[in-house]
N, C-alpha and C. Protein backbone atom coordinates (compact mmCIF):
# COMPACT_ATOMS: atom_id res chain seq x y z
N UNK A 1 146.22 -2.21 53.92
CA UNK A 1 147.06 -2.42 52.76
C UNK A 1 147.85 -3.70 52.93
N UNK A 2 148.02 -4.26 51.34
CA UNK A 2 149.27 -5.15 51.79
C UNK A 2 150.34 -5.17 51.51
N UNK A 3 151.20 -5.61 52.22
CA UNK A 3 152.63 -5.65 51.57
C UNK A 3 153.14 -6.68 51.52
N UNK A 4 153.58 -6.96 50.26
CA UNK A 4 154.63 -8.56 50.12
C UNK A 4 155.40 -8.48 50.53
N UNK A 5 156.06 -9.42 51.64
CA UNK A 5 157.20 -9.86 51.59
C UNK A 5 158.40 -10.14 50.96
N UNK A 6 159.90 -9.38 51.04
CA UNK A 6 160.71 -9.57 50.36
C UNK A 6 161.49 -10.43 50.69
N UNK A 7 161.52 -11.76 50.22
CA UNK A 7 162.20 -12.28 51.16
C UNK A 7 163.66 -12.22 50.88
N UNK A 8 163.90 -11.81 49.85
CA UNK A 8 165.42 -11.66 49.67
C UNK A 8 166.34 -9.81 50.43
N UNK A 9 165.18 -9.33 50.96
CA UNK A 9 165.89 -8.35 51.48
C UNK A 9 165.80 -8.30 53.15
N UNK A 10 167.21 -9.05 53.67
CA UNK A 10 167.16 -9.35 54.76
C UNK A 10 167.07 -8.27 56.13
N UNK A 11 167.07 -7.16 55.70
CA UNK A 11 166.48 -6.49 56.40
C UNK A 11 165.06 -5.97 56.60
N UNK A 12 164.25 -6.31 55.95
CA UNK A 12 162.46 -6.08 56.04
C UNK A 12 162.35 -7.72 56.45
N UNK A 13 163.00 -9.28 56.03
CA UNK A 13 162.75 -10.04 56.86
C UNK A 13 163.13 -10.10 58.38
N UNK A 14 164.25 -9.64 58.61
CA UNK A 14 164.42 -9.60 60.17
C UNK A 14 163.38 -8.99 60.73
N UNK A 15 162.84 -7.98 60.03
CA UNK A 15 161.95 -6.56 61.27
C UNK A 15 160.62 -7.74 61.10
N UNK A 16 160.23 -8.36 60.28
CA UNK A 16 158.96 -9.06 60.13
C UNK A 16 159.21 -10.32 60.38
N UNK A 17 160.22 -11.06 60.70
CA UNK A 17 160.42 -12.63 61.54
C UNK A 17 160.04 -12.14 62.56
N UNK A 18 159.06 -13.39 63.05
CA UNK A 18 158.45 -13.62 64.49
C UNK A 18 159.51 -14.10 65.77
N UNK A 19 160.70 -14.83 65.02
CA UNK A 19 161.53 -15.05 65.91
C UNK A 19 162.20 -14.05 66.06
N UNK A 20 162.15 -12.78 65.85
CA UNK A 20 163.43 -11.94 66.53
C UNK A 20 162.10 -11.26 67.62
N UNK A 21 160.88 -11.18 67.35
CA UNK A 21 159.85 -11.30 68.59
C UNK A 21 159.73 -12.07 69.71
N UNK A 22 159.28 -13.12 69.99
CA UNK A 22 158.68 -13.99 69.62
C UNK A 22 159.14 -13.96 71.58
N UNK A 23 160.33 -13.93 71.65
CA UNK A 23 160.55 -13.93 73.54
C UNK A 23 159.82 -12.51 74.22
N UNK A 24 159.29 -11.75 73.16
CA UNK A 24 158.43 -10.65 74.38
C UNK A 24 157.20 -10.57 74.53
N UNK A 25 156.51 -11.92 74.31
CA UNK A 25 154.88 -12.55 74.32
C UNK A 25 155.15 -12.75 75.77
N UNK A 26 154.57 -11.79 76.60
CA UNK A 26 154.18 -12.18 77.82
C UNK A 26 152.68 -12.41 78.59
N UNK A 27 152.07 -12.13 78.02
CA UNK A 27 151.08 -12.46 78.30
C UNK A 27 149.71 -13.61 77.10
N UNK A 28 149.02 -14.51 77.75
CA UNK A 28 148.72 -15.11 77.03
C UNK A 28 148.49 -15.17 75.53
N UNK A 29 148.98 -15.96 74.38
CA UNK A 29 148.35 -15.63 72.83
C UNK A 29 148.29 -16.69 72.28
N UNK A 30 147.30 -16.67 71.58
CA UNK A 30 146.45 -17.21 70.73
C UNK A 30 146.61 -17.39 69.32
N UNK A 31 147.29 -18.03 68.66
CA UNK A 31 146.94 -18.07 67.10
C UNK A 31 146.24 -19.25 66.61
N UNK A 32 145.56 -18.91 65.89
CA UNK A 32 144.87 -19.79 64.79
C UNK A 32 144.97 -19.70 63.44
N UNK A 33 145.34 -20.86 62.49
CA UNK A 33 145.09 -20.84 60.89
C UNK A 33 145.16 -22.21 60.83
N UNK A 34 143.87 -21.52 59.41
CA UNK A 34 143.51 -22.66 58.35
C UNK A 34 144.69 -23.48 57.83
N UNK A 35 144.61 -24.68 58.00
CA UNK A 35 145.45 -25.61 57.58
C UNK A 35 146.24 -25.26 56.08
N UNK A 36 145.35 -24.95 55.35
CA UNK A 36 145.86 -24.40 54.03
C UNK A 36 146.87 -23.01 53.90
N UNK A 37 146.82 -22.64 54.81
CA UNK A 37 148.22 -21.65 55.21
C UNK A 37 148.99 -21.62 56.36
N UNK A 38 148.80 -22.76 57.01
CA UNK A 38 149.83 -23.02 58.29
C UNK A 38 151.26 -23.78 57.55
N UNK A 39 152.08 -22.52 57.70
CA UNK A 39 153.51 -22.63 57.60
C UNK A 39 154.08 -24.03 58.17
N UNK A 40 155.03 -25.04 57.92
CA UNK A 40 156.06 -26.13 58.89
C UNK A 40 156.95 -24.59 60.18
N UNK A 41 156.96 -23.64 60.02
CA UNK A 41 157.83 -22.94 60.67
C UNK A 41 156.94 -22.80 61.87
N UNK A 42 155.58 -22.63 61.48
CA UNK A 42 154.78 -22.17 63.22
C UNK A 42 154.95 -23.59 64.10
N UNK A 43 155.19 -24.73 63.63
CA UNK A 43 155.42 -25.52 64.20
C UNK A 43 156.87 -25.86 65.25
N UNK A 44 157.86 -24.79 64.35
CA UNK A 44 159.27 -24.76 64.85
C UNK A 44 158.82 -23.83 66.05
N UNK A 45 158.03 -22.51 65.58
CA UNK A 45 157.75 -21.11 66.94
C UNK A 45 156.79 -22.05 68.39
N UNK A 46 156.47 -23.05 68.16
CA UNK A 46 155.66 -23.70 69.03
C UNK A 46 156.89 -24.72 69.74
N UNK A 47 157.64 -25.25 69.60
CA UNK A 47 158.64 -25.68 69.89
C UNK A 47 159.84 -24.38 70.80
N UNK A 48 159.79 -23.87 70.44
CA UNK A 48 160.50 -22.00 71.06
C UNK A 48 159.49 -22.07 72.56
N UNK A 49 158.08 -21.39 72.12
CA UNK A 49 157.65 -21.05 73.10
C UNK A 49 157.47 -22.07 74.25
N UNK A 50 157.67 -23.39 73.78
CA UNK A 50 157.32 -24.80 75.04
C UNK A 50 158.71 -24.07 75.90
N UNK A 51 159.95 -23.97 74.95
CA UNK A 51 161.02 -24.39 75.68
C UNK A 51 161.14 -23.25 76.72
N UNK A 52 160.76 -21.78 75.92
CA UNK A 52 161.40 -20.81 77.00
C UNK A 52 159.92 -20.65 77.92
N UNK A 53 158.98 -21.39 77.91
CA UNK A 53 157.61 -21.05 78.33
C UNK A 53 157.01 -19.67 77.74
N UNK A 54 157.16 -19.25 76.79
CA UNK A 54 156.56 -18.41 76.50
C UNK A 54 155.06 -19.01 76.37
N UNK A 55 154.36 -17.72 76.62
CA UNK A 55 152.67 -18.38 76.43
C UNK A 55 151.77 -17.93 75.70
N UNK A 56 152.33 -18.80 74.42
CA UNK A 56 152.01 -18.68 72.35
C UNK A 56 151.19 -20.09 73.22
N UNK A 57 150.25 -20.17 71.96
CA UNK A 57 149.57 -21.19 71.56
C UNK A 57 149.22 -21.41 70.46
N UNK A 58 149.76 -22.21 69.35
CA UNK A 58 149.75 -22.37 67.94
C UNK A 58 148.44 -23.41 67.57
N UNK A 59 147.53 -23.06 66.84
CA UNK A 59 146.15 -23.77 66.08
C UNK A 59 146.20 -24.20 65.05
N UNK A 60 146.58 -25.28 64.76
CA UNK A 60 146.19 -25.63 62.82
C UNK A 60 145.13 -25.74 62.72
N UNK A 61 144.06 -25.27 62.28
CA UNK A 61 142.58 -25.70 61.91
C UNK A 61 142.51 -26.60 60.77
N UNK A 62 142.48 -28.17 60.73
CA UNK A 62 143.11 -28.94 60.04
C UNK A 62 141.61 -28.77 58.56
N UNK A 63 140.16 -28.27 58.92
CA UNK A 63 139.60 -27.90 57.68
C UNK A 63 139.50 -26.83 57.12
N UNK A 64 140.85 -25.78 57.78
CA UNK A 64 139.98 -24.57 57.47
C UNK A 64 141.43 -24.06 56.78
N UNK A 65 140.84 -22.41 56.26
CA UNK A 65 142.34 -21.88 55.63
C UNK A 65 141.74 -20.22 56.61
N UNK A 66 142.81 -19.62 55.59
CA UNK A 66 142.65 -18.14 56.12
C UNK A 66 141.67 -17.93 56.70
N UNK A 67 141.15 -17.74 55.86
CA UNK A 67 139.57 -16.98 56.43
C UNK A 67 138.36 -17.54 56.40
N UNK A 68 137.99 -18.89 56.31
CA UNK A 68 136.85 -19.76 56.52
C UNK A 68 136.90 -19.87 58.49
N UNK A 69 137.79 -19.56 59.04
CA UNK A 69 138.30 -20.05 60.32
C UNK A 69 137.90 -18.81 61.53
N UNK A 70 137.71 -17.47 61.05
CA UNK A 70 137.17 -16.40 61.33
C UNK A 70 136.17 -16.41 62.29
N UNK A 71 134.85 -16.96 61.80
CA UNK A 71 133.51 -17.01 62.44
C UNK A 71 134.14 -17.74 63.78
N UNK A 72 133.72 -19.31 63.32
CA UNK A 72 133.72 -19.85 64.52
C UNK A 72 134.86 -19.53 65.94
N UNK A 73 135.82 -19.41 65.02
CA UNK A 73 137.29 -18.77 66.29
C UNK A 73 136.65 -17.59 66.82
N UNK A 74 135.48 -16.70 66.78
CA UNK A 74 135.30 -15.75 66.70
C UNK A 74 133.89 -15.61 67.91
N UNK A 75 133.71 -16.63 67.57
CA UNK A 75 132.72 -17.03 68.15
C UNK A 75 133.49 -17.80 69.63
N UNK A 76 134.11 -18.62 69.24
CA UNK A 76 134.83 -19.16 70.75
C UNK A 76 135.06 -18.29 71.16
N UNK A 77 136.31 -17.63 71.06
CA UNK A 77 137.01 -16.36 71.54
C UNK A 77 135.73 -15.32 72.43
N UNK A 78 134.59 -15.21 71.94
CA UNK A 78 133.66 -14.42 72.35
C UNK A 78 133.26 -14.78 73.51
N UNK A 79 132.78 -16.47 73.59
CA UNK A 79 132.30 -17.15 75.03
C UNK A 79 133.07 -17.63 76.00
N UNK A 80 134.65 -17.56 75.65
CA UNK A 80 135.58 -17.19 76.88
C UNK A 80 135.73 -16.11 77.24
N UNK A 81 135.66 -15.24 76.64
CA UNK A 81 135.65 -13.80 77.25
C UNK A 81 134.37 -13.32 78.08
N UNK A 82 133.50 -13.96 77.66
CA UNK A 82 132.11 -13.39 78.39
C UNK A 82 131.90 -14.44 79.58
N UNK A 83 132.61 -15.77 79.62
CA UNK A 83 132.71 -16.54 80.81
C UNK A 83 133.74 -15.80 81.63
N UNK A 84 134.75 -15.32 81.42
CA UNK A 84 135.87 -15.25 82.11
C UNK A 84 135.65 -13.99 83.26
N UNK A 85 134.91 -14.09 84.14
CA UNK A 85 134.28 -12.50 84.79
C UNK A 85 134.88 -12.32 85.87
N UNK A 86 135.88 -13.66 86.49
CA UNK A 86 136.65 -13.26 87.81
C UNK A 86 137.65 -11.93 87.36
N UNK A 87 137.53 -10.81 88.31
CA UNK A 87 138.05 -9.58 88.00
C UNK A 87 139.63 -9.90 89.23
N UNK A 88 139.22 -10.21 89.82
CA UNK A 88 140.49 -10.33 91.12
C UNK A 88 141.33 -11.29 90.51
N UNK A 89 141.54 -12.17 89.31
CA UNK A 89 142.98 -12.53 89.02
C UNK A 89 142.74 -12.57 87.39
N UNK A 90 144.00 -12.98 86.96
CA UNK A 90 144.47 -13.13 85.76
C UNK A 90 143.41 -14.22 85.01
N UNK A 91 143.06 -13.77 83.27
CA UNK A 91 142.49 -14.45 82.47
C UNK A 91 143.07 -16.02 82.34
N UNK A 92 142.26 -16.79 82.61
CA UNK A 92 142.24 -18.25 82.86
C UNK A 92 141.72 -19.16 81.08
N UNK A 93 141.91 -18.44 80.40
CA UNK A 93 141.33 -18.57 78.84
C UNK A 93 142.25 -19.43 78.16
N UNK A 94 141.79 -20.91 78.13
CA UNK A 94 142.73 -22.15 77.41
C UNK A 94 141.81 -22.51 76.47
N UNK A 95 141.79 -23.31 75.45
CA UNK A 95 141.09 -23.92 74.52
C UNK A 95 141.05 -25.15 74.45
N UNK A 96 140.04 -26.05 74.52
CA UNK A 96 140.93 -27.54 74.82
C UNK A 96 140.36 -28.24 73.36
N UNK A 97 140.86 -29.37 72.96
CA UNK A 97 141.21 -30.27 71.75
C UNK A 97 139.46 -30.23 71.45
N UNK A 98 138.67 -30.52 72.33
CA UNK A 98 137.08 -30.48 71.72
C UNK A 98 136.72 -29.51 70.82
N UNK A 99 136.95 -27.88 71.82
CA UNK A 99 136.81 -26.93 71.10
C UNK A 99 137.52 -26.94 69.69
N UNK A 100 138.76 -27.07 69.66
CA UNK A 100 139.41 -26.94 68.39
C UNK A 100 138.75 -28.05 66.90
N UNK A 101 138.39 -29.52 67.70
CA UNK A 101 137.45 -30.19 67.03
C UNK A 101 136.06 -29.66 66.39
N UNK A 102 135.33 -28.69 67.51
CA UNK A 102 134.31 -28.13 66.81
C UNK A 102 134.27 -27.10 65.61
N UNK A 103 135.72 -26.54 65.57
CA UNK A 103 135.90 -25.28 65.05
C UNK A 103 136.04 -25.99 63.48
N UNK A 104 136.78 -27.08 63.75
CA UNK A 104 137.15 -28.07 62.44
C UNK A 104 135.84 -28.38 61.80
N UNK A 105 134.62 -28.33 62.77
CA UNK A 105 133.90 -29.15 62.15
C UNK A 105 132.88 -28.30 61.85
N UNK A 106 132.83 -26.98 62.30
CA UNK A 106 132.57 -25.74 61.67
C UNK A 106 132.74 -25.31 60.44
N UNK A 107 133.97 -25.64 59.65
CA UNK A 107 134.62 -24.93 58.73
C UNK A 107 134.58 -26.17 57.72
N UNK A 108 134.06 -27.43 57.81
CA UNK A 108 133.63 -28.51 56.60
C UNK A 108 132.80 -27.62 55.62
């Protein structure tokens, strides 16, 4: 289901701002969106997580929007996980600027 956002009722925005979250991401995360719905604010939450090290990682997919961005992220996401087979330590799963280039160039 969905639910709109109220934004004038500041109590359903507090419980649904990412910043009153946003310091109990402890373990690695991942977001991605299509350029056509990447907020100026995920840019402020990416600025947060540098400072306190939280370990967010914010994606603009500069051709993609909502849901054109699906597959291919979907598809990455799949071949780090199926590379990642050392069991004796922690997931080593980064994305680097190529990948994010291909995903762009996926979603033309």
């Amino acid at each position: 289901m969905n639910y709109p956002l109220i934004k004038n009722n500041e109590e359903e925005f507090n419980v649904r701002s990412v910043y009153r979250y946003i310091k109990s991401i402890k373990t690695p995360t991942f977001y991605f969106e299509g350029h056509d719905y990447f907020w100026d604010e995920f840019n402020e939450l990416r600025v947060v997580a540098m400072e306190h090290d939280i370990p967010l990682k914010i994606y603009n997919i500069k051709n993609g929007d909502h849901f054109n961005i699906i597959v291919p992220v979907s598809q990455l996401i799949k071949e780090k996980i199926l590379q990642d087979t050392d069991t004796n330590k922690e997931s080593n799963i980064r994305f680097t600027n190529e990948e994010i280039k291909w995903i762009n160039k996926m979603v033309k």
